[in-house]
PDB file of N, CA and C in Angstrom:
ATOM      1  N   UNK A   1     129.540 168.940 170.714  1.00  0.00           N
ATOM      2  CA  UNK A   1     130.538 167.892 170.660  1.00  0.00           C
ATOM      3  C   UNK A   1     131.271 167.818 171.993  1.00  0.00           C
ATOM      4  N   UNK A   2     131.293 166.549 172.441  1.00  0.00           N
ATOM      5  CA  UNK A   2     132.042 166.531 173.759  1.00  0.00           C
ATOM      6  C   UNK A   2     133.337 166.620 173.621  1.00  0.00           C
ATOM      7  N   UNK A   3     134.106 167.007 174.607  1.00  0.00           N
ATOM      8  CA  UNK A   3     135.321 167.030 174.817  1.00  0.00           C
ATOM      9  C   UNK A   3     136.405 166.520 175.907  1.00  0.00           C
ATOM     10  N   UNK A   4     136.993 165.330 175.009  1.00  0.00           N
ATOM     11  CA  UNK A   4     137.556 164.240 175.834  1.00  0.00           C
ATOM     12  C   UNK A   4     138.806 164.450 176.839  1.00  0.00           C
ATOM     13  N   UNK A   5     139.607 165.883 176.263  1.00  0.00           N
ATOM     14  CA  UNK A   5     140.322 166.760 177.209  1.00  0.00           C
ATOM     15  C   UNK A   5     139.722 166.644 178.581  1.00  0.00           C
ATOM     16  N   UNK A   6     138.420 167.391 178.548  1.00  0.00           N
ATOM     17  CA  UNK A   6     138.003 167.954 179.544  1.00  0.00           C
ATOM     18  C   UNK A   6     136.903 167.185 180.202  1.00  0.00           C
ATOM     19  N   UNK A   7     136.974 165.591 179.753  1.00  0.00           N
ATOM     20  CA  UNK A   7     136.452 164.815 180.527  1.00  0.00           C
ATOM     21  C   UNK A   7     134.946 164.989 180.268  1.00  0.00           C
ATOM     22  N   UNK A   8     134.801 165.123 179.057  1.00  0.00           N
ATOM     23  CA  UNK A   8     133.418 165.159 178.447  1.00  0.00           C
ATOM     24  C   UNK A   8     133.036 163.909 177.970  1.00  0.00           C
ATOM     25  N   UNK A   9     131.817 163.442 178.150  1.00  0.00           N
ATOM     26  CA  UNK A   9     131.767 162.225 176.844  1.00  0.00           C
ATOM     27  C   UNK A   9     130.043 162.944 176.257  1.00  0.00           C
ATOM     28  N   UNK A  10     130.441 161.742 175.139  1.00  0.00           N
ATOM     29  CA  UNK A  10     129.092 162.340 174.094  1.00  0.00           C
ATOM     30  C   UNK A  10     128.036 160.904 174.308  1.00  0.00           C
ATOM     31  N   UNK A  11     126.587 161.490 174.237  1.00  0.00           N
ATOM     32  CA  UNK A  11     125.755 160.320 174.405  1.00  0.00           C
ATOM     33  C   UNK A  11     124.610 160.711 173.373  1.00  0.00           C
ATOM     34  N   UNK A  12     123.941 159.638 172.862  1.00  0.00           N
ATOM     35  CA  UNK A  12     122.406 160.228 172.234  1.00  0.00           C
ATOM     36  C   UNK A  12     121.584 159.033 173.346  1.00  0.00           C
ATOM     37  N   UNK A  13     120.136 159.564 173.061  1.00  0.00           N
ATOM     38  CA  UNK A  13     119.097 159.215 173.538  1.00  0.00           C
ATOM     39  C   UNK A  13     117.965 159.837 172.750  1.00  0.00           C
ATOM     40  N   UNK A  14     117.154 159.007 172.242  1.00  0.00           N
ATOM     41  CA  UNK A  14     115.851 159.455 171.689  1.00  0.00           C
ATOM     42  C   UNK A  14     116.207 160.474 170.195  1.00  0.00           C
ATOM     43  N   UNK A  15     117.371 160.379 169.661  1.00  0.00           N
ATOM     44  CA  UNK A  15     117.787 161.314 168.564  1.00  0.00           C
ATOM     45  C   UNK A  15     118.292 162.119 169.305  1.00  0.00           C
ATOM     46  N   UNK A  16     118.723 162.351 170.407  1.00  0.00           N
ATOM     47  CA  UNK A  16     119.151 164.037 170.680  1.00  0.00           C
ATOM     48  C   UNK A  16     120.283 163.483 171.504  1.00  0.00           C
ATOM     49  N   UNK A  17     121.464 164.243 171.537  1.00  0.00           N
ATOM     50  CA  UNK A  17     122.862 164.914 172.059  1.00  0.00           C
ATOM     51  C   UNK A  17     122.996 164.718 173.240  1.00  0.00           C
ATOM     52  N   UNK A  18     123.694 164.185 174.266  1.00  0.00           N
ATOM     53  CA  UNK A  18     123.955 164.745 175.297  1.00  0.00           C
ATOM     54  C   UNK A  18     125.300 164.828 175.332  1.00  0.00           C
ATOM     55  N   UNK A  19     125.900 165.237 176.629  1.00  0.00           N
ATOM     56  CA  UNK A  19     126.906 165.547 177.284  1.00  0.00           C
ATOM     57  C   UNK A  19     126.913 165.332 178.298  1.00  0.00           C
ATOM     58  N   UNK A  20     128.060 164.540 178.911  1.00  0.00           N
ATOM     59  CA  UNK A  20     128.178 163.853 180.695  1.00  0.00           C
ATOM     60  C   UNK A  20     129.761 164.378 180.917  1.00  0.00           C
ATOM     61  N   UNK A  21     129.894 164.817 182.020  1.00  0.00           N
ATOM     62  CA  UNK A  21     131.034 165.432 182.697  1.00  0.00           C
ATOM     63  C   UNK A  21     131.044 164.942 184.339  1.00  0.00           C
ATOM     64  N   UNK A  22     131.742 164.335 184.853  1.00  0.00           N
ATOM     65  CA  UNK A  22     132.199 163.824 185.752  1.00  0.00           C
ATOM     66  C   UNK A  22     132.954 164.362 186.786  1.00  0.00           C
ATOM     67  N   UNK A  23     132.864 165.661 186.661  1.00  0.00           N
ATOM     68  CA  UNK A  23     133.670 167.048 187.707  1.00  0.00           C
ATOM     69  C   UNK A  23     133.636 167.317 188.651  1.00  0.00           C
ATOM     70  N   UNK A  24     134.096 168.075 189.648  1.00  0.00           N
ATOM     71  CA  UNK A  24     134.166 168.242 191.188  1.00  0.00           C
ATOM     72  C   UNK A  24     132.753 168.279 190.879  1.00  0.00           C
ATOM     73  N   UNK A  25     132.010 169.573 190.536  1.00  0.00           N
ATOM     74  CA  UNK A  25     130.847 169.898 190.690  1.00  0.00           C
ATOM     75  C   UNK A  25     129.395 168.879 190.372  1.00  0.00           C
ATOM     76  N   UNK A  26     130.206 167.884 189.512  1.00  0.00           N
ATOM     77  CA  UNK A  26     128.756 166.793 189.258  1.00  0.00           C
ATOM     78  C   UNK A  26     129.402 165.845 190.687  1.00  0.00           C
ATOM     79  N   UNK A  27     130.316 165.494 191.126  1.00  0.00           N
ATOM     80  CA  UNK A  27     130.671 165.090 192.165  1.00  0.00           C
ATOM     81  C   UNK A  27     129.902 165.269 193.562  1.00  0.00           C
ATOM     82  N   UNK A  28     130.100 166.629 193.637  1.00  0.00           N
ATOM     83  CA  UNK A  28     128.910 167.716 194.857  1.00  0.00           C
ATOM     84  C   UNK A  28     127.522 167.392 194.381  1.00  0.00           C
ATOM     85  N   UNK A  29     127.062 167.405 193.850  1.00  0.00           N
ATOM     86  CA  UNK A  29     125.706 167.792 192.865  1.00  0.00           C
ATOM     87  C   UNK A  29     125.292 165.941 193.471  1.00  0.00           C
ATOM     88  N   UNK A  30     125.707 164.881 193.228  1.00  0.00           N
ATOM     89  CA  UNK A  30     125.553 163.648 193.582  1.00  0.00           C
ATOM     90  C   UNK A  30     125.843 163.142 194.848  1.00  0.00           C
ATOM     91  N   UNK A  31     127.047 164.044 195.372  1.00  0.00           N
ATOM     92  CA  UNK A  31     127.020 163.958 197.148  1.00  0.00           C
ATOM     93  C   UNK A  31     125.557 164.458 198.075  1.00  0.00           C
ATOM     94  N   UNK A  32     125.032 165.911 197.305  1.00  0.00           N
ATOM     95  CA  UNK A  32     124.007 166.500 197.705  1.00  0.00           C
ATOM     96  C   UNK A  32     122.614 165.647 197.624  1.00  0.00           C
ATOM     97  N   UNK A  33     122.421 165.534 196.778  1.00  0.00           N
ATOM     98  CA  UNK A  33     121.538 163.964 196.462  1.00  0.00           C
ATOM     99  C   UNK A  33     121.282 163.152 197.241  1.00  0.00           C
ATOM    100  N   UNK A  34     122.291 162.039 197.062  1.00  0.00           N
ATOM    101  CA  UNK A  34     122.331 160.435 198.120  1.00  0.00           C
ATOM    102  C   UNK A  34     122.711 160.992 199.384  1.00  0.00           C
ATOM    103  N   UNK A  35     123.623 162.174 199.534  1.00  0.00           N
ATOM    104  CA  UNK A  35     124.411 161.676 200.878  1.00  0.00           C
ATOM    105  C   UNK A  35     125.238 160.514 201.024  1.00  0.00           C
ATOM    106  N   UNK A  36     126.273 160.362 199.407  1.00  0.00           N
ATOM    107  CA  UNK A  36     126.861 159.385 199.753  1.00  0.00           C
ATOM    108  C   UNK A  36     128.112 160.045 199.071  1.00  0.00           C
ATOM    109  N   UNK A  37     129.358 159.563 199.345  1.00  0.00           N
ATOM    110  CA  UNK A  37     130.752 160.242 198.988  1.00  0.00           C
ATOM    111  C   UNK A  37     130.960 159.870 197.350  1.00  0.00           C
ATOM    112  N   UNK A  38     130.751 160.563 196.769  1.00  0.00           N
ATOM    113  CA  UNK A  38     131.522 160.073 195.374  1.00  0.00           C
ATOM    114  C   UNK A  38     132.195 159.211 194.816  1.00  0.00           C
ATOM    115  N   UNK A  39     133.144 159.598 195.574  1.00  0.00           N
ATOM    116  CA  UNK A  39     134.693 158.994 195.462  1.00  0.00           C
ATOM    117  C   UNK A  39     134.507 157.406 195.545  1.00  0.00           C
ATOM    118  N   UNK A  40     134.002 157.122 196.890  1.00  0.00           N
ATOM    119  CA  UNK A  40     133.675 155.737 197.430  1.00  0.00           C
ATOM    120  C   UNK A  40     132.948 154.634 196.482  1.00  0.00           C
ATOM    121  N   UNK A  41     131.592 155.648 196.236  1.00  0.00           N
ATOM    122  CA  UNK A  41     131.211 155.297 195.234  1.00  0.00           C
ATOM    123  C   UNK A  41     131.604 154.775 194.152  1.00  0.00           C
ATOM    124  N   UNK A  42     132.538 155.321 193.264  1.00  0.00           N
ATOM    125  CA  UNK A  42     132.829 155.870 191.956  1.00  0.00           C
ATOM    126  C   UNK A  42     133.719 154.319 192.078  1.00  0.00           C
ATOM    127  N   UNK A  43     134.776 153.858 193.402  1.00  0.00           N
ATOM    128  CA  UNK A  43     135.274 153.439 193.538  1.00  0.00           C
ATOM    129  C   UNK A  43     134.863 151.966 193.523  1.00  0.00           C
ATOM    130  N   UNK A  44     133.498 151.713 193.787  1.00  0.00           N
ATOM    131  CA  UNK A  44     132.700 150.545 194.396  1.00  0.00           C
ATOM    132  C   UNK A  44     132.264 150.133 192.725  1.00  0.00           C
ATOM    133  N   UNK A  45     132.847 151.004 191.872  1.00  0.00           N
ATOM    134  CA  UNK A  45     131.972 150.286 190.832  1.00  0.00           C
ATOM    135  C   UNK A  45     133.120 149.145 190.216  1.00  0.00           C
ATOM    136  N   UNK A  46     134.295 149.211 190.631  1.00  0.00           N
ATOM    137  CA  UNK A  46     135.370 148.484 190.069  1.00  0.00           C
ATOM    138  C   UNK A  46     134.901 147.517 190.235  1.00  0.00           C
ATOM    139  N   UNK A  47     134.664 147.242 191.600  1.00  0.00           N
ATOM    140  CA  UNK A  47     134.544 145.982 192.612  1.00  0.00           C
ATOM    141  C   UNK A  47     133.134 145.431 192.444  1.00  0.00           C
ATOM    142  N   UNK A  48     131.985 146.096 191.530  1.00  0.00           N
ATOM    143  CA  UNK A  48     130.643 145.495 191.486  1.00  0.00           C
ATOM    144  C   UNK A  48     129.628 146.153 192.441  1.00  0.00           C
ATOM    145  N   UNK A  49     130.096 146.947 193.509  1.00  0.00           N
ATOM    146  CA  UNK A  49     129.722 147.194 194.681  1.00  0.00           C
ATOM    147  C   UNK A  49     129.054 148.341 194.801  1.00  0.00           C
ATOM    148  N   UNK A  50     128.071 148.546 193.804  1.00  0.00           N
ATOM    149  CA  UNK A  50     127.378 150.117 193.016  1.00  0.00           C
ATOM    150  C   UNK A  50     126.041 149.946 192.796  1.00  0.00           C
ATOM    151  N   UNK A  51     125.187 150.603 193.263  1.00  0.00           N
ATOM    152  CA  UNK A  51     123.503 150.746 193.147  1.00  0.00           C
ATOM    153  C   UNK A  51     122.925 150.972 192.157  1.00  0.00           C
ATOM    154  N   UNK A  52     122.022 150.211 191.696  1.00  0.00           N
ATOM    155  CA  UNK A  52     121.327 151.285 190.240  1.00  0.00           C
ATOM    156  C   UNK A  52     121.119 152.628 190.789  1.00  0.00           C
ATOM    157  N   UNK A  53     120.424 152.731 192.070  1.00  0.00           N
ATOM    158  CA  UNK A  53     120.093 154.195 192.577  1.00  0.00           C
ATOM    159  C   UNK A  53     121.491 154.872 192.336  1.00  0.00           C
ATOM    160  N   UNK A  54     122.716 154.727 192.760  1.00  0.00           N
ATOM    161  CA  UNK A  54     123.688 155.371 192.630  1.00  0.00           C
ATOM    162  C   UNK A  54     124.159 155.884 191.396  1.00  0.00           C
ATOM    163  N   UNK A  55     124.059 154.462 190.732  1.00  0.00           N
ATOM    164  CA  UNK A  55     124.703 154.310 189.032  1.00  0.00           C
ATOM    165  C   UNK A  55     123.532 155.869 188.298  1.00  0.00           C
ATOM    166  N   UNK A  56     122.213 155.739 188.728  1.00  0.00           N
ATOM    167  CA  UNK A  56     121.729 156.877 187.758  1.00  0.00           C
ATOM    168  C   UNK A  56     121.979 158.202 188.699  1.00  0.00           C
ATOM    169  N   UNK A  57     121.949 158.510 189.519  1.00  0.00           N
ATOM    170  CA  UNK A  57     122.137 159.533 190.546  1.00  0.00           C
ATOM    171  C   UNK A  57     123.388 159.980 189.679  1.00  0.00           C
ATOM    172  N   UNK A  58     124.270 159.284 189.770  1.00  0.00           N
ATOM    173  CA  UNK A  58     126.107 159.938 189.059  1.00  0.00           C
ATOM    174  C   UNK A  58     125.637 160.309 187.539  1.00  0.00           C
ATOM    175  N   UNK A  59     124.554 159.312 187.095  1.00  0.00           N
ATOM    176  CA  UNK A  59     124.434 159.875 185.252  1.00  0.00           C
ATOM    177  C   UNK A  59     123.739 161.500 185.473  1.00  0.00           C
ATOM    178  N   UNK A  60     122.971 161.559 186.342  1.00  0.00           N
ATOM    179  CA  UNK A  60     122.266 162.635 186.477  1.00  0.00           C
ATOM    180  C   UNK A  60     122.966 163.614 186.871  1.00  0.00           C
ATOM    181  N   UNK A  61     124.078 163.269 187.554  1.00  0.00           N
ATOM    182  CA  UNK A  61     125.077 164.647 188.299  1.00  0.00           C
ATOM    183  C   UNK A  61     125.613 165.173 187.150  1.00  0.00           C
ATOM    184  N   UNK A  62     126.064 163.944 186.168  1.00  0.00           N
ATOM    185  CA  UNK A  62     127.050 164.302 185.130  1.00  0.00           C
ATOM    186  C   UNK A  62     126.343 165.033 184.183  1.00  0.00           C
ATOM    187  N   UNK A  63     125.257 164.670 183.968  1.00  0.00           N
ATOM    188  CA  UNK A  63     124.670 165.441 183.098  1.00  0.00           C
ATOM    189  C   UNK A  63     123.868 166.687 182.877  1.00  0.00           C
ATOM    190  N   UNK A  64     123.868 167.027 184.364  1.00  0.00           N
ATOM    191  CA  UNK A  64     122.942 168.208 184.413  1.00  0.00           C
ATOM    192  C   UNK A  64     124.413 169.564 184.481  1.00  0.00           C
ATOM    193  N   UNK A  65     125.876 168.772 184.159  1.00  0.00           N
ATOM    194  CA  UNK A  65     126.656 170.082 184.053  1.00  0.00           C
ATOM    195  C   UNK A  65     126.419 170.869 182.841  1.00  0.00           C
ATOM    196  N   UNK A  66     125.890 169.903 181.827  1.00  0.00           N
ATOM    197  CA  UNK A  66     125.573 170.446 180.592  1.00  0.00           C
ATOM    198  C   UNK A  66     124.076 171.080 180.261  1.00  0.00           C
ATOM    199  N   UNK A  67     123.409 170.315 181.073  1.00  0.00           N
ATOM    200  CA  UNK A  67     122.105 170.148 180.637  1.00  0.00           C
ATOM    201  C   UNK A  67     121.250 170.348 182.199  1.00  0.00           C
ATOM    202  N   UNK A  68     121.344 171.419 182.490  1.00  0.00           N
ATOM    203  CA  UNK A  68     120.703 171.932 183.961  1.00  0.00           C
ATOM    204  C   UNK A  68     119.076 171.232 184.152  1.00  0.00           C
ATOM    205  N   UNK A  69     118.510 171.335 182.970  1.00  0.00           N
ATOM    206  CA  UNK A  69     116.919 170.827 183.213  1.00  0.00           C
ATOM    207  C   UNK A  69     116.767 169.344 183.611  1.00  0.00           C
ATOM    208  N   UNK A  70     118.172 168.408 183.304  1.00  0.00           N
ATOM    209  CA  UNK A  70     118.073 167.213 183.937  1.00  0.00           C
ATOM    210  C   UNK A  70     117.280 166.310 184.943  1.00  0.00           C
ATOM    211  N   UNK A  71     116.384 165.844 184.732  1.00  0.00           N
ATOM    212  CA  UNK A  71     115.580 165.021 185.335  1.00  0.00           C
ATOM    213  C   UNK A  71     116.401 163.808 186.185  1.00  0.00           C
ATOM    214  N   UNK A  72     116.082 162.741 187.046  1.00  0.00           N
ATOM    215  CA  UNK A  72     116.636 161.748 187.832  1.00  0.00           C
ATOM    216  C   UNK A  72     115.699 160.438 186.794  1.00  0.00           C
ATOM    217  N   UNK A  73     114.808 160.454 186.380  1.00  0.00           N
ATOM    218  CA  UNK A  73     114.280 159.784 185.409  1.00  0.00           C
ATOM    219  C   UNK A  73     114.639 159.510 184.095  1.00  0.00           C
ATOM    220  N   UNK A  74     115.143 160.457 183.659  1.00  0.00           N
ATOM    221  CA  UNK A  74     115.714 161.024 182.216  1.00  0.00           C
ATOM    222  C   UNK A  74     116.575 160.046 181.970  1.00  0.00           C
ATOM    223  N   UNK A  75     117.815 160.609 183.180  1.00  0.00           N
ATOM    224  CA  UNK A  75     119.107 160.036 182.915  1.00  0.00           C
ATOM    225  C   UNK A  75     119.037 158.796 183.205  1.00  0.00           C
ATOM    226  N   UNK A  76     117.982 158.034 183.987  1.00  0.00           N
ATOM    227  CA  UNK A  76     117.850 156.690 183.854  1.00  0.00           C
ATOM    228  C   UNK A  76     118.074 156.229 182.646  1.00  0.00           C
ATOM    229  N   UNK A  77     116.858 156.695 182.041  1.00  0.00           N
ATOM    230  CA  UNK A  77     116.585 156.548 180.443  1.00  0.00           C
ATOM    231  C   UNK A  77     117.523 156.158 179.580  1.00  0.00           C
ATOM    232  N   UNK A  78     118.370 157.453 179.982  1.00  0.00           N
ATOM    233  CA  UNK A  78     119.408 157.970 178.644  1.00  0.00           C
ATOM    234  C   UNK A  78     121.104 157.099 179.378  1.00  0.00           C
ATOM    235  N   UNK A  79     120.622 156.402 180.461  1.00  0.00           N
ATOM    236  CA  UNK A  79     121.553 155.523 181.159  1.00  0.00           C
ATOM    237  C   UNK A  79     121.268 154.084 180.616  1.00  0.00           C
ATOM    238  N   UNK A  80     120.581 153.534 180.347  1.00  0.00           N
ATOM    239  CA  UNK A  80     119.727 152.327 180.042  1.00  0.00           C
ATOM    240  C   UNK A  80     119.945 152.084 178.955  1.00  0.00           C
ATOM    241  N   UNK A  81     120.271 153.293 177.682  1.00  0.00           N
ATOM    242  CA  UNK A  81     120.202 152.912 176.659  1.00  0.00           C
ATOM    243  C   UNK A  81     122.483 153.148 176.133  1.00  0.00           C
ATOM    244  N   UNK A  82     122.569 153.717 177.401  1.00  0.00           N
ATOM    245  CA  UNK A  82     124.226 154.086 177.541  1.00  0.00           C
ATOM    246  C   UNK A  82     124.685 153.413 178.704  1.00  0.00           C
ATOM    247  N   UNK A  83     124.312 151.941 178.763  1.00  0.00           N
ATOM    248  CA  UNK A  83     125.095 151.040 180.266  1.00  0.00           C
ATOM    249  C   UNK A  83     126.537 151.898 180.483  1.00  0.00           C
ATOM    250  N   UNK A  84     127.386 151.679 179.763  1.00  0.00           N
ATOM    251  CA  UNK A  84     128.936 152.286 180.198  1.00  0.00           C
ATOM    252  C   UNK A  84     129.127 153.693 180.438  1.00  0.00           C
ATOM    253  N   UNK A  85     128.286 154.510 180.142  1.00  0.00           N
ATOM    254  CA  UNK A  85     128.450 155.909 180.068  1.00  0.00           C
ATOM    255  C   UNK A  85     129.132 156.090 181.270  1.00  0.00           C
ATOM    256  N   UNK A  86     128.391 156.158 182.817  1.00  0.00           N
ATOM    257  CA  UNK A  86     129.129 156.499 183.900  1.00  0.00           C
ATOM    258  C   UNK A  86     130.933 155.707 183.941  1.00  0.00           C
ATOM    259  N   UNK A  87     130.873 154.921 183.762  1.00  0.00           N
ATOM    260  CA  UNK A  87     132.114 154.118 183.663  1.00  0.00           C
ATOM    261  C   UNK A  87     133.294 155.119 182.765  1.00  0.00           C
ATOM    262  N   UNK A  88     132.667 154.916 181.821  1.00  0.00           N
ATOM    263  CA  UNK A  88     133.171 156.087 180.495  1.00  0.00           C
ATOM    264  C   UNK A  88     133.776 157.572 180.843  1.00  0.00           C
ATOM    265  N   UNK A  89     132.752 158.259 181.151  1.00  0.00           N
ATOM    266  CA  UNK A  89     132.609 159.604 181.965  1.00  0.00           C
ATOM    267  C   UNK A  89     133.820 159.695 183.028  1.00  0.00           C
ATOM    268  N   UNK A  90     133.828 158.315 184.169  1.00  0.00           N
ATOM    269  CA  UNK A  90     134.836 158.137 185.117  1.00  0.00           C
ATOM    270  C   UNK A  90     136.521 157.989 184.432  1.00  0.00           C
ATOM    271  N   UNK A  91     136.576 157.660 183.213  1.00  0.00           N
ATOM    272  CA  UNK A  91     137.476 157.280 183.000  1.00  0.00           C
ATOM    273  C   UNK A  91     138.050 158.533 182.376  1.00  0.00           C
ATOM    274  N   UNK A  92     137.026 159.449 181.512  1.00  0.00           N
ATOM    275  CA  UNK A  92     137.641 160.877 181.186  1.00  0.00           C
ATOM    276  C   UNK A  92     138.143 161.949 181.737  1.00  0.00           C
ATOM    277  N   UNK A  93     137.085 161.676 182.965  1.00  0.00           N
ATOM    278  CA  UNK A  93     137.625 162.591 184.218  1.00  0.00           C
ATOM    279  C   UNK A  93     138.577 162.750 184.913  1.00  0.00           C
ATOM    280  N   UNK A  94     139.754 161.050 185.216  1.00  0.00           N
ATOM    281  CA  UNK A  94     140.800 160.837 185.421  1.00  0.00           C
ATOM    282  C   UNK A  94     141.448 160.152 184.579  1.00  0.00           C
ATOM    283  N   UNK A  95     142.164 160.580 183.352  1.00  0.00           N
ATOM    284  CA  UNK A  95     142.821 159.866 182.708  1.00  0.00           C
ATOM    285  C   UNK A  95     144.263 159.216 183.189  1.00  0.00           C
ATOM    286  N   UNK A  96     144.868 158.250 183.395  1.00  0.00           N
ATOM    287  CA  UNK A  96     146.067 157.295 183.584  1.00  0.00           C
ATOM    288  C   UNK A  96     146.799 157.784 183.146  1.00  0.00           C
ATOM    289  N   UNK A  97     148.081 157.851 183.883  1.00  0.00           N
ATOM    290  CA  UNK A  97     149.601 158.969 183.617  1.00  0.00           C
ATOM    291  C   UNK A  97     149.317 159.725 183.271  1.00  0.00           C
ATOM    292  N   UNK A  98     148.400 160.728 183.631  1.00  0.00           N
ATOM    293  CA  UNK A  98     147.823 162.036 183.474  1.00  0.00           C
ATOM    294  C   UNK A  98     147.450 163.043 184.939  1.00  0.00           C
ATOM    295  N   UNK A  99     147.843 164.194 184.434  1.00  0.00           N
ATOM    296  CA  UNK A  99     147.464 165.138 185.643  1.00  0.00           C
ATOM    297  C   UNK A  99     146.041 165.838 185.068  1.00  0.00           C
ATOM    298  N   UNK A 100     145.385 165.389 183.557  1.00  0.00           N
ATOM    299  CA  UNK A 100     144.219 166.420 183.604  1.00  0.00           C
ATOM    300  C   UNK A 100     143.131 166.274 183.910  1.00  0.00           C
ATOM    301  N   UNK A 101     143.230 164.911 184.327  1.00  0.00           N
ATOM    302  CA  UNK A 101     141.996 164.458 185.510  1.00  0.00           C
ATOM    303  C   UNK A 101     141.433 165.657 186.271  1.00  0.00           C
ATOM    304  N   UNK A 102     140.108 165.822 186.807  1.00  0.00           N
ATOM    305  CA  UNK A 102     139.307 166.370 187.478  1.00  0.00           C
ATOM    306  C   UNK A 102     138.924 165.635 188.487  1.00  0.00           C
ATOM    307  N   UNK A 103     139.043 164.102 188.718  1.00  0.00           N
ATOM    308  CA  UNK A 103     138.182 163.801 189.755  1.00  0.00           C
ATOM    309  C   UNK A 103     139.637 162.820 190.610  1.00  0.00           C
ATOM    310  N   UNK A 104     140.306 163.636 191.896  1.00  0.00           N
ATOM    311  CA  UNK A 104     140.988 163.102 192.339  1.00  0.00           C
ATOM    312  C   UNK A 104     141.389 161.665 193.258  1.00  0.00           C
ATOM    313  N   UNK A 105     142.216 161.112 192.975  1.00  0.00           N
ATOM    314  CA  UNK A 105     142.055 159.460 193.298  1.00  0.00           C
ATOM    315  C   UNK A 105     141.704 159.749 194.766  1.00  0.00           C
ATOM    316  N   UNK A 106     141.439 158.636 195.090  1.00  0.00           N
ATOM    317  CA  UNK A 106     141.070 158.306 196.892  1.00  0.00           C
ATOM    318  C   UNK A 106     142.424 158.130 197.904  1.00  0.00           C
ATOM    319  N   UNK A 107     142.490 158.545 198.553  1.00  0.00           N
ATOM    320  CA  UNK A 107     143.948 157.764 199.428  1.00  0.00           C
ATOM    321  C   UNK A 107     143.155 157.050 200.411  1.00  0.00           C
ATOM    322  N   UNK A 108     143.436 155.577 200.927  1.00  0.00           N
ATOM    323  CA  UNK A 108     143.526 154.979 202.231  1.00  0.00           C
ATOM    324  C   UNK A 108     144.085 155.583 203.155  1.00  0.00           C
ATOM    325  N   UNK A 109     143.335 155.884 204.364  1.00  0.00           N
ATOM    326  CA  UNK A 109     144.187 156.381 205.446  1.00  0.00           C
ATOM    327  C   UNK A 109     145.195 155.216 205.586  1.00  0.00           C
ATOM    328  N   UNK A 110     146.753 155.654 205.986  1.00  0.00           N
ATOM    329  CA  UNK A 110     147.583 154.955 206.741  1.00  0.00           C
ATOM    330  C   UNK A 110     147.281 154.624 208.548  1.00  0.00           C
ATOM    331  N   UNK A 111     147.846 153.508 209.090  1.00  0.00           N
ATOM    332  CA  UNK A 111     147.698 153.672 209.906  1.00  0.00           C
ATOM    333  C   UNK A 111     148.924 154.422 211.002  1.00  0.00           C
ATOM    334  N   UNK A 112     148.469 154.900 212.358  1.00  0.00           N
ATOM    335  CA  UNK A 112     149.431 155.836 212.923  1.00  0.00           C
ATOM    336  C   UNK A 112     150.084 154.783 213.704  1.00  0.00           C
ATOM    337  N   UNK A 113     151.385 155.323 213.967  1.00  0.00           N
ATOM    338  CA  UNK A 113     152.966 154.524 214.356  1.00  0.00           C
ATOM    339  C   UNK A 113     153.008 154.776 215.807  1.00  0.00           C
ATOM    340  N   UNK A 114     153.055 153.798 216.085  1.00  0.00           N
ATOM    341  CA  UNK A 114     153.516 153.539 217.747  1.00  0.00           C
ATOM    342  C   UNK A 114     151.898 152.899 218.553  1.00  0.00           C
ATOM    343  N   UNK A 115     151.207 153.092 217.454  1.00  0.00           N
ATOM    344  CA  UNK A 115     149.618 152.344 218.630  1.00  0.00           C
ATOM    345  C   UNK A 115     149.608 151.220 218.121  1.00  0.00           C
ATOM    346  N   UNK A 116     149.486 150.530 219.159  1.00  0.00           N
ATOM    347  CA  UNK A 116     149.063 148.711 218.850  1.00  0.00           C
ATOM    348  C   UNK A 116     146.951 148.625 218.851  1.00  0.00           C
ATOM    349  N   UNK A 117     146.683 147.504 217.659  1.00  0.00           N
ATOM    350  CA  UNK A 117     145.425 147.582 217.918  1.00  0.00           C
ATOM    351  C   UNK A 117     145.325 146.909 218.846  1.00  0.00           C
ATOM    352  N   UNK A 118     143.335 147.129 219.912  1.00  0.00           N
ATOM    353  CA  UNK A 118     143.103 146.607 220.576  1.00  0.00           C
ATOM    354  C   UNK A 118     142.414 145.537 219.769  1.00  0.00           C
ATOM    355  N   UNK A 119     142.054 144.379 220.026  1.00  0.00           N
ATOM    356  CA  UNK A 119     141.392 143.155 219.783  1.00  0.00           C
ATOM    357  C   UNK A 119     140.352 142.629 221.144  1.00  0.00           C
ATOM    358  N   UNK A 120     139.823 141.901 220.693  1.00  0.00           N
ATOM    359  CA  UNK A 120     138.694 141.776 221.496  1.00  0.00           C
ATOM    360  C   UNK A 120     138.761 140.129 221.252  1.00  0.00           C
ATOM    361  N   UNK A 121     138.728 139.490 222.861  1.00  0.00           N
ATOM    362  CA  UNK A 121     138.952 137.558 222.492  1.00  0.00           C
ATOM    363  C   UNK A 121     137.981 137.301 221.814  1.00  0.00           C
TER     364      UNK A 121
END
């Protein structure tokens, strides 16, 4: 049984159970992969701005916290038949007016005080 505390969600596929977790470590686990930042990612899906390659890459991160034998095929699968899961997963991981989030928001760099940009005519 997943656990929504801890940013678990519950999925079936084919009759059987899973579990997706969205954690620093499925975070790393999907950075290691693409070579692409998580965060950015995770972020691009608000905006539409998200890969199928990406979208199953993150089901696969999430799911191999539970389920180590995880395939990149699998979680297609078990993604296909669970469109929202990653969405889902993202949303357990950081819950709203909450500190028990696991997956920390993004900051925009500010820009630094006293430099003017250069522009180009």
């Amino acid at each position: 049984m997943a656990n929504t505390f801890k940013g678990e969600i519950a999925l079936t596929h084919g009759g059987k159970s899973y579990k997706m977790t969205l954690d620093f470590n499925a975070m790393c686990d999907f950075e290691t992969e693409t070579g692409k930042n998580a965060l950015i990612v995770l972020e691009g899906m608000e905006t539409g701005d998200i890969t199928a390659t990406h979208m199953r890459a993150l089901m696969w991160a999430g799911l191999r916290q539970h389920h180590p034998d995880m395939t990149l095929p699998l979680a297609g699968k078990i993604l296909a038949g669970n469109v929202d899961a990653v969405a889902r997963a993202s949303a357990a991981a950081s819950p709203e007016g909450g500190d028990a989030g696991n997956v920390p928001t993004p900051r925009t760099p500010k820009p630094k005080k006293g430099r003017a940009l250069k522009t180009r005519p």
